[in-house]
N, C-alpha and C. Protein backbone atom coordinates (compact mmCIF):
# COMPACT_ATOMS: atom_id res chain seq x y z
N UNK A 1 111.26 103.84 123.74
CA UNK A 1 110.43 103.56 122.58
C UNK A 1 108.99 103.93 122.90
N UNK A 2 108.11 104.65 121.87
CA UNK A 2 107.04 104.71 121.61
C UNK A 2 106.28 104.56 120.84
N UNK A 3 104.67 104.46 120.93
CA UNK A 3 104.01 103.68 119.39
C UNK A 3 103.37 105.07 118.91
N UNK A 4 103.51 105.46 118.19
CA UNK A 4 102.41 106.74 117.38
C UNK A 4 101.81 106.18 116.33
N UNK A 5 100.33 105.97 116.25
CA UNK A 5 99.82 105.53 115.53
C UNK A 5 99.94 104.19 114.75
N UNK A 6 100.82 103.33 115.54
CA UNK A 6 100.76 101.84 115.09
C UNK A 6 102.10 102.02 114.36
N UNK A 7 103.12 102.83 114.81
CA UNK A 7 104.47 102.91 114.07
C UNK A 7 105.43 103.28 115.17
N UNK A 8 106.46 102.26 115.69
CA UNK A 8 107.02 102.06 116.99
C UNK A 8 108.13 103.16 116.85
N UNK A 9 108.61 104.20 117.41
CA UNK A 9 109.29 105.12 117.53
C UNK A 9 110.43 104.69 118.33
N UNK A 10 111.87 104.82 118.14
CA UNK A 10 113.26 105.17 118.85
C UNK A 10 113.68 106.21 119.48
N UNK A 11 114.56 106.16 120.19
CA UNK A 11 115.31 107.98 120.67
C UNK A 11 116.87 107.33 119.96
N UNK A 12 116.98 106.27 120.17
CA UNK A 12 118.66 105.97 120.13
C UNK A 12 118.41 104.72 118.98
N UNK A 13 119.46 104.73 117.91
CA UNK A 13 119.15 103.38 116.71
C UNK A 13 119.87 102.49 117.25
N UNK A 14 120.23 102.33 118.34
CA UNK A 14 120.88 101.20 119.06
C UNK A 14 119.98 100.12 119.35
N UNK A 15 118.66 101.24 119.99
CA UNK A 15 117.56 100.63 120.60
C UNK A 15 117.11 99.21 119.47
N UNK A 16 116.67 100.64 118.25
CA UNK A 16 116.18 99.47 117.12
C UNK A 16 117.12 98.73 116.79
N UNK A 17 118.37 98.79 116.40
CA UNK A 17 119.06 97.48 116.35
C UNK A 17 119.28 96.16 116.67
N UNK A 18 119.44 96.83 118.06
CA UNK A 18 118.94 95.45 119.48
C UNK A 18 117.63 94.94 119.17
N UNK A 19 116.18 95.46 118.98
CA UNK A 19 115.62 95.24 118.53
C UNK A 19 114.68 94.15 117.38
N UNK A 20 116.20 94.06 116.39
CA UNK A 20 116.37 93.24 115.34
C UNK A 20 115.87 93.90 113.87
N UNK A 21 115.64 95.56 114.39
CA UNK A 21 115.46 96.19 112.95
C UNK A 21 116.42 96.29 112.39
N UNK A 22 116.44 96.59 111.30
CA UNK A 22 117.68 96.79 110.23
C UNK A 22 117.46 98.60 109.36
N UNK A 23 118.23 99.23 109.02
CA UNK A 23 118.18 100.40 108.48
C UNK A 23 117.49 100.25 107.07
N UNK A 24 116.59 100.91 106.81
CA UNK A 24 116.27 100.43 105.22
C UNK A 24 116.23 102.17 104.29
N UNK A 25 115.88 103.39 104.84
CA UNK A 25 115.96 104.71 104.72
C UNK A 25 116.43 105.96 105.74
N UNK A 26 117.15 106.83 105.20
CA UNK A 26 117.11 108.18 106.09
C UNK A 26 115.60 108.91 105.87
N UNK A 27 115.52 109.61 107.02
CA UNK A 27 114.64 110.35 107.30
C UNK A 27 115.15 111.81 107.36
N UNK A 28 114.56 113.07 107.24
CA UNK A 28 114.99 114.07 107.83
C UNK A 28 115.41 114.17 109.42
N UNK A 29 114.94 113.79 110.26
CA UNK A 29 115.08 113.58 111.65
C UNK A 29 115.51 112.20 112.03
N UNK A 30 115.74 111.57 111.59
CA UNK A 30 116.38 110.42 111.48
C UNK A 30 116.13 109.12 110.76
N UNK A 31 116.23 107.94 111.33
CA UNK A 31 116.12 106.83 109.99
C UNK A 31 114.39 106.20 110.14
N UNK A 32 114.66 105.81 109.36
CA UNK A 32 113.27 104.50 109.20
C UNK A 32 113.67 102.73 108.36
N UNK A 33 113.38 102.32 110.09
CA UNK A 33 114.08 100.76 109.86
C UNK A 33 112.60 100.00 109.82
N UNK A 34 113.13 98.79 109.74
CA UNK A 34 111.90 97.57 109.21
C UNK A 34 112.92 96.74 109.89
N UNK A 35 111.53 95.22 109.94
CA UNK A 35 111.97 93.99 110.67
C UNK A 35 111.00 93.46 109.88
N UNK A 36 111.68 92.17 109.87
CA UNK A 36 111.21 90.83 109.07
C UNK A 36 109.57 90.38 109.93
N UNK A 37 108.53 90.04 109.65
CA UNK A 37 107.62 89.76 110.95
C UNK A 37 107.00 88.38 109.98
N UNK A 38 106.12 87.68 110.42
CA UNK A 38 105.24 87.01 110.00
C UNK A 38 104.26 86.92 109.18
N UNK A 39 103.97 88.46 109.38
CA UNK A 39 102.88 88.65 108.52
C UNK A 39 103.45 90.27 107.36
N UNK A 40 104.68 89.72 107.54
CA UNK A 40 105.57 91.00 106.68
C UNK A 40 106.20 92.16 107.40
N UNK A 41 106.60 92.85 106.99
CA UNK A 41 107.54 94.01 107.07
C UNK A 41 107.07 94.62 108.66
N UNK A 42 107.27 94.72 109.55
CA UNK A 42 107.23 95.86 110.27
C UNK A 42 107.87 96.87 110.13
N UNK A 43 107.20 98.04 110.34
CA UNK A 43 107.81 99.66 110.21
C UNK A 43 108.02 100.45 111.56
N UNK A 44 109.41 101.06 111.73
CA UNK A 44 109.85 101.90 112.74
C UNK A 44 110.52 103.09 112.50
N UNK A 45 110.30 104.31 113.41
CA UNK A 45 111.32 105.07 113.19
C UNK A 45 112.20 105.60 113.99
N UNK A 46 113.45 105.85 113.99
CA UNK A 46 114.51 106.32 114.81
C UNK A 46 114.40 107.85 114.69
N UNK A 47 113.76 108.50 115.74
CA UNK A 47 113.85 110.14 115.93
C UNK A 47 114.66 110.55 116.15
N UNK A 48 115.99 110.90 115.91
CA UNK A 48 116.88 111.68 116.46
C UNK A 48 116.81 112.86 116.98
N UNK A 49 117.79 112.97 118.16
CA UNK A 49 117.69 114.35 118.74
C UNK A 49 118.60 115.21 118.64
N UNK A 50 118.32 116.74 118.32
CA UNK A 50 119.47 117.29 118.56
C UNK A 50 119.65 118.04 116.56
């Protein structure tokens, strides 16, 4: 995992799963999940490779 610009990046959606994100859109290169937070929604994305 990495942060680009305040938006936490995946290689594998396992990662974010474990995580406690949930799938909410596809992406062209892969998904973009969210997690429940405190102060609302956090945003992530799963880069796929390949």
């Amino acid at each position: 995992m990495r942060d680009v610009n305040d938006i936490q990046v995946f290689k594998r959606l396992s990662d974010a799963l474990r995580a406690g994100f949930q799938i909410y859109d596809r992406a062209e290169d892969g998904y973009m999940v969210r997690k429940r937070t405190p102060l609302g929604w956090g945003i992530a994305k799963v880069q796929l490779e390949g």
